[in-house]
Protein backbone atom coordinates (compact mmCIF):
# COMPACT_ATOMS: atom_id res chain seq x y z
CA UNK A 1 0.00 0.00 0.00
CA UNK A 2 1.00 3.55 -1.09
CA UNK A 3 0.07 6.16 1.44
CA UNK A 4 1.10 9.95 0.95
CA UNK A 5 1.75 12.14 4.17
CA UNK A 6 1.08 15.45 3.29
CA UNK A 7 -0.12 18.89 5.19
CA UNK A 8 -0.34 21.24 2.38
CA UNK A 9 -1.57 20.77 -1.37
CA UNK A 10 -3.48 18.00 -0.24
CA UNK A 11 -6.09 18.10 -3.48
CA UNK A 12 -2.74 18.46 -5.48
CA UNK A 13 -1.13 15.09 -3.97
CA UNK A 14 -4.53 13.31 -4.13
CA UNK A 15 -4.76 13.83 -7.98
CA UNK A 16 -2.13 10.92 -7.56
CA UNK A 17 -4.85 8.33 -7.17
CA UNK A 18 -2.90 7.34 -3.91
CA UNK A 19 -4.42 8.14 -0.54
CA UNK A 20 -3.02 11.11 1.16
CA UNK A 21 -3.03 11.27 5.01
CA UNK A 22 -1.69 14.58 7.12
CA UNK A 23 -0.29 14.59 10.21
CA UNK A 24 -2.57 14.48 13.42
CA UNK A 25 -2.70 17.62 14.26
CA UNK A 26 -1.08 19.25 11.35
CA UNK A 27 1.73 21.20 13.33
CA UNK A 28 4.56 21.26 10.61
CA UNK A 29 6.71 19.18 12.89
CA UNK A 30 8.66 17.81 10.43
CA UNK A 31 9.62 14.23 9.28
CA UNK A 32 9.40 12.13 12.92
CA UNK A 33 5.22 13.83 13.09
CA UNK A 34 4.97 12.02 9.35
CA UNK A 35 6.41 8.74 10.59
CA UNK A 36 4.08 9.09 13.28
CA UNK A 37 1.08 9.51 10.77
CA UNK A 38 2.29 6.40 8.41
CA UNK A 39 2.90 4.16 11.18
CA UNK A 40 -0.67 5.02 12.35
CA UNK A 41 -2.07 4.11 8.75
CA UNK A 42 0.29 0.94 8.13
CA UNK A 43 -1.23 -2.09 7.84
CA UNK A 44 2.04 -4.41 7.34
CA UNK A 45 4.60 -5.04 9.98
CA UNK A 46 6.87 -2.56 8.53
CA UNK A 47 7.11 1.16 6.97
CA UNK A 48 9.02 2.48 4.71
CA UNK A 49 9.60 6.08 4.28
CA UNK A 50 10.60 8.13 1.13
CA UNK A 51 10.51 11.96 0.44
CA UNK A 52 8.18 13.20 -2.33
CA UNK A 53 11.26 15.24 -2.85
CA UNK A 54 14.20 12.65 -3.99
CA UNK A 55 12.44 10.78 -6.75
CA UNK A 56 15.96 9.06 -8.23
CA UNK A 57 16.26 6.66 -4.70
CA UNK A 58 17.57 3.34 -5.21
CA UNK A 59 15.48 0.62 -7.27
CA UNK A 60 16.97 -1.47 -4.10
CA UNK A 61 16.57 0.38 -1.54
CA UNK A 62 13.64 -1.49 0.29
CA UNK A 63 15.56 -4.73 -0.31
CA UNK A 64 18.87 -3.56 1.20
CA UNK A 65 17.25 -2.26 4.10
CA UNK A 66 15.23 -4.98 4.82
CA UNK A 67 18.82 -7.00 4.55
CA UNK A 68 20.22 -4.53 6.85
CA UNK A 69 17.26 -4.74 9.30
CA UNK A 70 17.53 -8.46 9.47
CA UNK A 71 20.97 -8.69 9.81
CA UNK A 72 21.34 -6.60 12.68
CA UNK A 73 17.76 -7.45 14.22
CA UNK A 74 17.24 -3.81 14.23
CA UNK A 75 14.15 -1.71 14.97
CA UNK A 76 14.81 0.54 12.17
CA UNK A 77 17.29 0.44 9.08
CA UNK A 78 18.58 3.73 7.13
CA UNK A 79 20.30 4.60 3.86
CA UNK A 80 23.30 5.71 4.61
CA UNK A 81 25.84 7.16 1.60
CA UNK A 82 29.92 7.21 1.41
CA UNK A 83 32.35 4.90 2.79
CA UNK A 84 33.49 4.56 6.29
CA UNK A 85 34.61 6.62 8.44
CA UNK A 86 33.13 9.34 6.42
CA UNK A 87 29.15 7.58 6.42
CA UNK A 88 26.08 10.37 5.59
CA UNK A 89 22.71 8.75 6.92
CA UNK A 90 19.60 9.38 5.07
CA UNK A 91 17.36 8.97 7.98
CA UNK A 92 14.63 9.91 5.81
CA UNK A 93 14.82 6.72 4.03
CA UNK A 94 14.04 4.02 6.15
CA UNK A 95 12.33 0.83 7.06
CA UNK A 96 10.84 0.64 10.59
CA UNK A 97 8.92 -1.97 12.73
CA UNK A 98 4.90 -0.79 13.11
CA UNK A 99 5.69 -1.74 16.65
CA UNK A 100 7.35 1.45 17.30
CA UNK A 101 4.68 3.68 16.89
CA UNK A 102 4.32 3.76 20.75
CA UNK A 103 7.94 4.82 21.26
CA UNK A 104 7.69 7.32 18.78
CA UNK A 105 4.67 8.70 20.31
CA UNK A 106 5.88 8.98 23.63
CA UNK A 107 9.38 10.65 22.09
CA UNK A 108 7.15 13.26 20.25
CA UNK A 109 4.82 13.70 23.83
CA UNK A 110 8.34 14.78 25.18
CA UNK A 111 8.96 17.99 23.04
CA UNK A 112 11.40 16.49 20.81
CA UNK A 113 11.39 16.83 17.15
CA UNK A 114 15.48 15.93 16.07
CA UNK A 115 15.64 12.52 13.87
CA UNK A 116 18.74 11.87 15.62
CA UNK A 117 17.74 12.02 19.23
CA UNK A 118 14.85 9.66 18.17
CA UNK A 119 17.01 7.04 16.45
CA UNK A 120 19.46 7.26 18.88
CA UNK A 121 16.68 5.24 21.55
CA UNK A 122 16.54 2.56 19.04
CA UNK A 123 18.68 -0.06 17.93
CA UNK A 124 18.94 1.10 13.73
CA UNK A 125 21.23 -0.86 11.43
CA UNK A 126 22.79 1.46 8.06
CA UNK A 127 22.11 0.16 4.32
CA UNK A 128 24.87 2.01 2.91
CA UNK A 129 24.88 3.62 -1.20
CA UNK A 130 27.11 4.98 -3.05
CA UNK A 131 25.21 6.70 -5.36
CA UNK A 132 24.87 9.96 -3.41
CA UNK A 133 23.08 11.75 -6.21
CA UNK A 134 20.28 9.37 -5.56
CA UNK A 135 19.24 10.55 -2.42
CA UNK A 136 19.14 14.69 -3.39
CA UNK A 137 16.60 16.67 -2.65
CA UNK A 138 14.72 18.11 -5.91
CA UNK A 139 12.55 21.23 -4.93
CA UNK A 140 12.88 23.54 -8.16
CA UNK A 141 13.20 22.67 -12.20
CA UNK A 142 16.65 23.83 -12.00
CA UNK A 143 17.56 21.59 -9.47
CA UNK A 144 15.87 18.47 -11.62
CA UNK A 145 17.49 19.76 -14.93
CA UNK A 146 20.94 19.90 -12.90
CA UNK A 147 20.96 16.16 -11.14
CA UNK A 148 19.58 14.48 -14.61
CA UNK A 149 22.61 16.05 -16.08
CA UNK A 150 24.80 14.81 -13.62
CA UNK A 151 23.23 11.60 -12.60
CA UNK A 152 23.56 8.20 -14.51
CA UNK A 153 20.79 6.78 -13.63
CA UNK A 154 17.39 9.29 -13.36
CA UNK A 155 13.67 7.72 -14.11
């Protein structure tokens, strides 16, 4: 199942044909309020979470991180780009258990909004990339005309 998590535009993102929930109440509190919304809606044992934003991610990228969750018996797994020591996570892109809704409720209850303070109460294993360009954020034509040029690989 496709779901959408949107707060603005929301007759826009629904000419997709896909549902489109928004965040509960829609309070602009960035990516950890949207996790919160899709692992409300889920209806399989895991998420996975892209931005609307990066449409060149990995044709693999649910595969490796299910590898990456199962091989670390992980609550979450990321994309991660680079090589070691110098990794880049992509928190955005991730597979979590529907389990931790709860946790990431009561993290959210708290105050807290930072991706990193969240992730850093669970156990998350890293799928790492090394296509970097695949993981850019595309907000303007420019920026679209500029990574096709520059990327092998765009859809």
């Amino acid at each position: 199942t496709l779901l959408l998590n949107a707060n603005q535009n929301i007759e826009r993102y629904s000419e997709s044909g896909f549902e489109v929930v928004s965040d509960e109440p829609v309070t602009f509190a960035g990516p950890l309020a949207g996790f919160a919304t899709g692992l409300k809606h889920c209806q399989t044992p895991y998420l996975v979470t892209v931005p609307c934003d990066s449409p060149f991610f990995p044709e693999t990228l649910v595969e490796e991180l299910g590898k990456a969750l199962q091989r670390e018996n992980a609550d979450m797994a990321i994309a991660a780009t680079g090589h070691a020591p110098e990794v880049m996570p992509q928190p955005v892109f991730c597979l979590m258990r529907r389990e931790l809704l709860p946790h990431l409720l009561a993290f959210l209850e708290t105050g807290q909004r930072k991706i990193d303070a969240w992730f850093g109460s669970l156990n998350v294993a890293k799928a790492c990339f090394m296509d970097e360009a695949a993981f850019h954020n595309i907000n303007t034509l420019a920026e679209l005309e500029m990574l096709e040029k520059t990327t092998s690989n765009p859809r």
